[in-house]
C-alpha atoms as a PDB file:
ATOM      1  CA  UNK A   1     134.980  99.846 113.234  1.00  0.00           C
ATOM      2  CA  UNK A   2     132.681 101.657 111.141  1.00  0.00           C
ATOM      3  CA  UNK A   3     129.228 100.204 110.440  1.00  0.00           C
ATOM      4  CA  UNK A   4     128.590 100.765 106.628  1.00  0.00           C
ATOM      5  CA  UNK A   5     124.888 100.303 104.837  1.00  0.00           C
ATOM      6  CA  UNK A   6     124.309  99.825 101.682  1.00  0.00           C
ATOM      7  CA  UNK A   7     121.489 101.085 100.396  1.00  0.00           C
ATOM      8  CA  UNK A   8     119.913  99.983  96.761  1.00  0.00           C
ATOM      9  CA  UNK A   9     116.924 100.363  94.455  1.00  0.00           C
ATOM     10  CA  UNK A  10     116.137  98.303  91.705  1.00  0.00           C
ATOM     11  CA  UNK A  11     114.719  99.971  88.946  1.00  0.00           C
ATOM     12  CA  UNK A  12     112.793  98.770  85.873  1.00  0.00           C
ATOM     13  CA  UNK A  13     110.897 100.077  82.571  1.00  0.00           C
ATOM     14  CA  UNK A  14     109.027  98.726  80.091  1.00  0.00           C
ATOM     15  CA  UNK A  15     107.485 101.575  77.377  1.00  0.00           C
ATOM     16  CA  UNK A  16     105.187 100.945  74.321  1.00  0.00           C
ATOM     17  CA  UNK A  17     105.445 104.075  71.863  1.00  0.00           C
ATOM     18  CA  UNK A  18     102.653 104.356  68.920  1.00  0.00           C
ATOM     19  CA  UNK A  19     104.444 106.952  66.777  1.00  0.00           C
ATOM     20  CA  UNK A  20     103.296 107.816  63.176  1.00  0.00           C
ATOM     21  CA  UNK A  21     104.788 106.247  59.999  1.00  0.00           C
ATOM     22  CA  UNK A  22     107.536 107.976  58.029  1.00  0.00           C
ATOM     23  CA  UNK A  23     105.755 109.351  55.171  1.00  0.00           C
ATOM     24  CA  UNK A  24     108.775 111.481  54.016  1.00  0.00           C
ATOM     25  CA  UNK A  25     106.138 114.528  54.131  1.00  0.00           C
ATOM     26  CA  UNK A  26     107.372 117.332  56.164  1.00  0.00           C
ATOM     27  CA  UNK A  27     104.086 118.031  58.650  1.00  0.00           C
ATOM     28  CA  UNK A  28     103.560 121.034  60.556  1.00  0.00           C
ATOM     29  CA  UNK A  29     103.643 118.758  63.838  1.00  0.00           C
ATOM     30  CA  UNK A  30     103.549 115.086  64.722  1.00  0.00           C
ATOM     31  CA  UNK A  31     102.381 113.308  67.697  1.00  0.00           C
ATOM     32  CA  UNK A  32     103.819 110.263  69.875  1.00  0.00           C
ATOM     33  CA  UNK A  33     101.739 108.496  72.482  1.00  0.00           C
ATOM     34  CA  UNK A  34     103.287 106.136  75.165  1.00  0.00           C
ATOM     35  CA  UNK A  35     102.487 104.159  77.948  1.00  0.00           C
ATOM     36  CA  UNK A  36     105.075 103.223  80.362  1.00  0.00           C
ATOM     37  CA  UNK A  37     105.401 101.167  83.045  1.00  0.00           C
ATOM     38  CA  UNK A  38     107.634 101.265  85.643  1.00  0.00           C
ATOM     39  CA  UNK A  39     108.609  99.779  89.240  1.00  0.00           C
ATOM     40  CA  UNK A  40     111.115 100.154  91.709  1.00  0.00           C
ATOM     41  CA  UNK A  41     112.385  98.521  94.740  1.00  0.00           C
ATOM     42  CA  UNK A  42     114.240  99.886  97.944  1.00  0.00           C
ATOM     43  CA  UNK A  43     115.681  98.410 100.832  1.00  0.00           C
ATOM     44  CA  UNK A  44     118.820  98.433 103.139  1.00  0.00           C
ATOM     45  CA  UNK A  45     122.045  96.258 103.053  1.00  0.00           C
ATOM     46  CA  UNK A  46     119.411  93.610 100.570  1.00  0.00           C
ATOM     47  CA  UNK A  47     116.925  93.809 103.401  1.00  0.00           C
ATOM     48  CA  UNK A  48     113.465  95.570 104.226  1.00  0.00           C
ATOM     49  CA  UNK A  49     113.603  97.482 106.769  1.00  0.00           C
ATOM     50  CA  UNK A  50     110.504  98.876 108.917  1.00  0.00           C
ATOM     51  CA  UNK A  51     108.918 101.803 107.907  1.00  0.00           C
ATOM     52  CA  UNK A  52     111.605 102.435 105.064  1.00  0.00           C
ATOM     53  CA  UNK A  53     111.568 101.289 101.061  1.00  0.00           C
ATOM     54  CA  UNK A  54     109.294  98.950  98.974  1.00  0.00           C
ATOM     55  CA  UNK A  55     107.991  98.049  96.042  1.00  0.00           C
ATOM     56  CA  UNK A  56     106.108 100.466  93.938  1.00  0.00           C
ATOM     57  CA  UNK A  57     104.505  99.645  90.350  1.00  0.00           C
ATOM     58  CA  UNK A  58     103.394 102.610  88.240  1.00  0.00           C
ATOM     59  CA  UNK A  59     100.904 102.632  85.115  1.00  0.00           C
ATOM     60  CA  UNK A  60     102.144 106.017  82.784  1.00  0.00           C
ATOM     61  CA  UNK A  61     100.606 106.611  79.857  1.00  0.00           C
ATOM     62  CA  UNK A  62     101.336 110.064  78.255  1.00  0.00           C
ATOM     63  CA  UNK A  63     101.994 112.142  74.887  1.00  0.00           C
ATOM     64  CA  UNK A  64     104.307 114.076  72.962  1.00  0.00           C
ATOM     65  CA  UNK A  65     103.671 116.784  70.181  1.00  0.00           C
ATOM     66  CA  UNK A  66     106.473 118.004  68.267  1.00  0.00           C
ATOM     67  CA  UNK A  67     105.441 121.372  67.155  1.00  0.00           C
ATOM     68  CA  UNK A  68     108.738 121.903  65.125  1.00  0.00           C
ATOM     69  CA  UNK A  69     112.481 120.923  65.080  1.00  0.00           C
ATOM     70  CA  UNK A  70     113.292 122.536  68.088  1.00  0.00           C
ATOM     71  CA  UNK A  71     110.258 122.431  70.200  1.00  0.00           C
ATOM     72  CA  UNK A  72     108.241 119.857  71.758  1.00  0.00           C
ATOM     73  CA  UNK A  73     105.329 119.574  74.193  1.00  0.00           C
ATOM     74  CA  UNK A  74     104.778 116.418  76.160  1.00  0.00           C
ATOM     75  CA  UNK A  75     102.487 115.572  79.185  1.00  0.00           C
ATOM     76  CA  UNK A  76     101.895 112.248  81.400  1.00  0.00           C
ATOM     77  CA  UNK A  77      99.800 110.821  84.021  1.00  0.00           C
ATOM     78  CA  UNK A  78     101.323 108.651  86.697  1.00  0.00           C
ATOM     79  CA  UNK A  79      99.043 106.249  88.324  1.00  0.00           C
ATOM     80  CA  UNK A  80     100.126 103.838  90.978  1.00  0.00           C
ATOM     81  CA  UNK A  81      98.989 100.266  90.794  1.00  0.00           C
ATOM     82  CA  UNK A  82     101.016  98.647  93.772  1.00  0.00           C
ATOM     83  CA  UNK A  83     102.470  99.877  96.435  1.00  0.00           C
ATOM     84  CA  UNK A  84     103.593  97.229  98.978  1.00  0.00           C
ATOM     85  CA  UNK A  85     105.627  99.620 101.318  1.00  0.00           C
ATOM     86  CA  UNK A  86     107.219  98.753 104.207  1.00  0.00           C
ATOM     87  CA  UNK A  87     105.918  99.778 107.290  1.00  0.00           C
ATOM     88  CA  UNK A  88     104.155 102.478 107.760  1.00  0.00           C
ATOM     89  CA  UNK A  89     104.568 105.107 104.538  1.00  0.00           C
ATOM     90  CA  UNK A  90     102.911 107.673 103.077  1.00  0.00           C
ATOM     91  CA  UNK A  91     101.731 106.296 100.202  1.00  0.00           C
ATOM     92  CA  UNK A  92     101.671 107.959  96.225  1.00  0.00           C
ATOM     93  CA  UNK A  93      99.060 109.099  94.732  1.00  0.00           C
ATOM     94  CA  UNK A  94      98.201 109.879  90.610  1.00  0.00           C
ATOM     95  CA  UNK A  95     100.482 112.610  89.409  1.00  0.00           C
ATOM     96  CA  UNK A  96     100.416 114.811  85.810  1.00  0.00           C
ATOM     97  CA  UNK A  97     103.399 116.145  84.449  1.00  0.00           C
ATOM     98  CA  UNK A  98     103.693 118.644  81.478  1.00  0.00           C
ATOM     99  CA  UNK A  99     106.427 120.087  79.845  1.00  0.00           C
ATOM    100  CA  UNK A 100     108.168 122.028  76.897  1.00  0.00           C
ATOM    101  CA  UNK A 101     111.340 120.852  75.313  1.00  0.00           C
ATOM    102  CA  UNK A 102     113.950 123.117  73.590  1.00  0.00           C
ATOM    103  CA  UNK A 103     115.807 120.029  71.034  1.00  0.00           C
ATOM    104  CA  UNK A 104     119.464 120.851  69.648  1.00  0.00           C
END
């Protein structure tokens, strides 16, 4: 008999965007701030298990500039505000992201 687990992770987000009005003026660039937050949960077979999974709440706010039609810059700062791991984890710490999108 084989012993399956079934491993899951339950994932949710919640994001507030402040974007600027339509003003049907073409602008050189535009900006979008955000703030996200999100929070996951692990565990194995719908249980915790020792040293393995958790729940994890993370505070993101970040921005976007759109330079032109087809490029972007955009940047955010993760910051962890709960981590009730199971066990013994490493735990997360703040993390920046930055990037440059090409748009079709």
């Amino acid at each position: 008999m084989i012993n399956r687990k079934r491993a899951s992770a339950t994932l949710y987000s919640l994001m507030l965007s402040m974007a600027p009005s339509a003003t049907g003026q073409v602008l050189p660039f535009f900006t979008d701030t955000a703030l996200t937050v999100v929070s996951r949960h692990a565990s194995l077979n719908d249980q915790d298990v020792a040293n393995s999974g958790g729940t994890l709440i993370f505070l993101t706010p970040g921005f976007q500039i759109v330079l032109n039609p087809r490029f972007l810059v955009e940047a955010t700062f993760q910051i962890p505000i709960v981590q009730e791991l199971n066990g013994t984890q490493l735990g997360f710490s703040a993390t920046a992201n930055a990037g440059i999108r090409v748009l079709s």
